[in-house]
Each structure stands twice: as C-alpha cells, then as structure tokens.
Protein backbone atom coordinates (compact mmCIF):
# COMPACT_ATOMS: atom_id res chain seq x y z
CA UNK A 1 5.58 11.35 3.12
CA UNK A 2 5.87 13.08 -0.66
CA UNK A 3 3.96 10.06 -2.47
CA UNK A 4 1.64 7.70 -1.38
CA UNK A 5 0.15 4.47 -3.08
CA UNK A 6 -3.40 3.14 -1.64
CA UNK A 7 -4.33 -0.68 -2.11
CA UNK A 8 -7.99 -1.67 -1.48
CA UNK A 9 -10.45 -3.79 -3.66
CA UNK A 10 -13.00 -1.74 -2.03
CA UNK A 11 -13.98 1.49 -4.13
CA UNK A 12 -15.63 3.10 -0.78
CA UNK A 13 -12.54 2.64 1.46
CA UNK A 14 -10.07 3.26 -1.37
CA UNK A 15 -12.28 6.74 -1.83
CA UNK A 16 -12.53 7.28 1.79
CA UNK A 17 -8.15 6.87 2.25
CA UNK A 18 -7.97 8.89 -0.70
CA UNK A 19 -10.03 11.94 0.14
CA UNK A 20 -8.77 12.30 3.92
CA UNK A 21 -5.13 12.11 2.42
CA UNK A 22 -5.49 14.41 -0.43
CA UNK A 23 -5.41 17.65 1.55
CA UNK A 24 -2.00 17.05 3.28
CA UNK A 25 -0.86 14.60 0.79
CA UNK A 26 -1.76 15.59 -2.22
CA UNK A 27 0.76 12.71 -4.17
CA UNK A 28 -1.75 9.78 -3.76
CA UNK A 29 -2.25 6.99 -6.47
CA UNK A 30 -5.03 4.24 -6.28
CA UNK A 31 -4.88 0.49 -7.20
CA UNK A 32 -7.65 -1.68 -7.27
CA UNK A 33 -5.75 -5.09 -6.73
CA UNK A 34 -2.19 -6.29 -5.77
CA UNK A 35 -1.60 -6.94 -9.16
CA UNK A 36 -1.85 -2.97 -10.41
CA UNK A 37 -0.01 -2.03 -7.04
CA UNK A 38 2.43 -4.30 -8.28
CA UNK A 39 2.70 -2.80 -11.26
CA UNK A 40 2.53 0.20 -10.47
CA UNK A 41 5.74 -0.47 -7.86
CA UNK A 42 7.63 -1.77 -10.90
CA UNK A 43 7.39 1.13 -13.55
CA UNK A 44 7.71 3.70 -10.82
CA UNK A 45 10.26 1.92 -8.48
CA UNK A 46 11.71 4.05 -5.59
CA UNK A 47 8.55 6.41 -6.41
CA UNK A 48 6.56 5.52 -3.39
CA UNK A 49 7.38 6.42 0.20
CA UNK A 50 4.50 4.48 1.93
CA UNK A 51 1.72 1.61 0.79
CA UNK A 52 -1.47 1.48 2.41
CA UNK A 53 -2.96 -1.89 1.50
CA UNK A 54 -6.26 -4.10 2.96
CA UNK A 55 -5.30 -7.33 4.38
CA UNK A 56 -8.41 -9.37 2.79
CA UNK A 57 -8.46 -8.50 -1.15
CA UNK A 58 -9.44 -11.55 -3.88
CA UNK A 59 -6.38 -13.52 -5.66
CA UNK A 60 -3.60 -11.77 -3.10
CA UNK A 61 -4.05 -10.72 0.12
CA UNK A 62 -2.02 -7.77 1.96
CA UNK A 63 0.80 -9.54 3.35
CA UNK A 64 1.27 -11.83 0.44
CA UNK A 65 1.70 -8.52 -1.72
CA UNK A 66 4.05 -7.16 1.33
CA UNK A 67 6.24 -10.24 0.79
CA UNK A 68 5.99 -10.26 -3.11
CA UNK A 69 7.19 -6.71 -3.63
CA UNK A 70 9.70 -6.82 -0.51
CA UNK A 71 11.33 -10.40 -2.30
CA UNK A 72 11.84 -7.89 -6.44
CA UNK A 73 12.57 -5.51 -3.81
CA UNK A 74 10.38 -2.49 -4.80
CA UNK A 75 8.82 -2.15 -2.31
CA UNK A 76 8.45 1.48 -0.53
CA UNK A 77 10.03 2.31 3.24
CA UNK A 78 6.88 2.28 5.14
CA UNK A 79 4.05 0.35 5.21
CA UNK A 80 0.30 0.02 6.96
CA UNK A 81 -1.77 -3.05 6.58
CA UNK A 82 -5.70 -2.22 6.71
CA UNK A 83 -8.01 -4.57 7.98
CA UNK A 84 -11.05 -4.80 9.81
CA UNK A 85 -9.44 -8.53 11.49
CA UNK A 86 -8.27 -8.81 14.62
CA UNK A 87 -4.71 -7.59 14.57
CA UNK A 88 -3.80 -10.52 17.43
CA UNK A 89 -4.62 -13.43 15.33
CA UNK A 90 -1.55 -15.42 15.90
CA UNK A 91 -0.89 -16.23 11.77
CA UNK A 92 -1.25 -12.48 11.30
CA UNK A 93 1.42 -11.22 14.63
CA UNK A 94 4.23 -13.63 13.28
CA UNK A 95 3.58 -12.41 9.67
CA UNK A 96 3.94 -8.83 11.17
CA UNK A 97 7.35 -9.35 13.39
CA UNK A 98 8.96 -10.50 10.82
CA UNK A 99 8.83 -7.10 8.54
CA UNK A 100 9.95 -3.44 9.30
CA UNK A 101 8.70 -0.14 8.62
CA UNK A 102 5.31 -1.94 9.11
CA UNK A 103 2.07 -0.69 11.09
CA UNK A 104 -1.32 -2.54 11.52
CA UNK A 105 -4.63 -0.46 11.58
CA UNK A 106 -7.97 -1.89 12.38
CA UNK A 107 -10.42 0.10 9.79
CA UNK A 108 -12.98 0.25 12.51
CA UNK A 109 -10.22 3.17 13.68
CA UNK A 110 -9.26 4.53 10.23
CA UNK A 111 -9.66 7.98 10.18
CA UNK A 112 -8.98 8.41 13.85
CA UNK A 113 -5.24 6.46 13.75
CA UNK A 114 -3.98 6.88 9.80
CA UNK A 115 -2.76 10.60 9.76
CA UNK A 116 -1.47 10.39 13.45
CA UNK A 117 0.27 7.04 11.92
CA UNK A 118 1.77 8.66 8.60
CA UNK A 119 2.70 11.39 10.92
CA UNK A 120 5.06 9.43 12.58
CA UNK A 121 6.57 7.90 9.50
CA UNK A 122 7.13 11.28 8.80
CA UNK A 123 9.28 11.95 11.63
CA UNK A 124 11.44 8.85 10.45
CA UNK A 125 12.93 11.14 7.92
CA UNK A 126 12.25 9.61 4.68
C-alpha cells in the first residue's frame, strides 16, 4: 500500500487510524464525510490504493459510498469497512458478497486486525 485514504466522521477514530498508519504508511489522507472522500477520489483518481471507511457516518453510510465511487468508477483496489456492528447482519453479508477487494473489521478489534489486514493487501501486489 503507497497511499491510503481514511473515512470516519469520528475525529478520535479517524486520529487513532491515522497515527497507527503513519509510521509504515506514511501516504495517509483524512476525510471527514463521504462527500470529501468523494471528492477527494475524483481530483486524485487512481491516487489511492486502499479506503478505510466507517460503516455508520450521517447523510452516507460506508457501503453506500463503496457503491457510489465503485458505479464513477474511482474507486481504489482495496477496501475495509469499519464498524463497531455486527459483521453477520444479514443486510450487511449480502452487501459485502457482492464487492471485491473488500474486508470487514469490527473496531472493537482495530488495532489488533488493520495492519495484519493491509498486510495482506499488500501481498496482492498492487
């Protein structure tokens, strides 16, 4: 992974994602909301190798800004969804099969699974 783009509406967790990627991956922007990841996909398209975005996040959640960017195609290879939900809920597994290059973390397990997770993106071979 060369850049990185974090999506959370939460300053704390946005900080928290931030700082624990910094060291390793230095090449990490911040948004705030869909809407500036959005932009941010769209003046810097093909920029980004992974998005880390919340699942719950006011006006458009995580997979509806999954979809959005995957239908002006923009959107980077990889992908985690953050959330502290239960990753079985039925609406959320059939939202998940039906996209690639996509992994769920629980944020309860953050810091333990997200570098072992990027680390395995990285083996994909960007």
């Amino acid at each position: 992974m060369k850049n990185i783009l974090i999506v959370d509406d939460d300053v704390d967790v946005l900080n928290l994602i931030n700082v624990l990627l910094k060291e390793k991956y230095p090449k990490t922007l911040c948004a705030l909301s869909a809407n500036e990841a959005i932009a941010f996909l769209e003046t810097q398209k093909g920029y980004f190798d992974l998005l880390i975005t919340d699942y719950y996040m006011p006006n458009m959640n995580g997979i509806k800004l999954i979809s959005t960017i995957k239908e002006r195609e923009i959107a980077p290879p990889f992908i985690i969804l953050l959330s502290g939900i239960d990753p079985y809920e039925p609406e959320i597994i059939a939202k998940l099969k039906m996209m690639t290059n996509l992994k769920f973390l629980n944020k309860t397990d953050l810091c333990k699974d997200l570098l072992k997770t990027i680390a395995c993106f990285d083996k994909s071979k960007i």
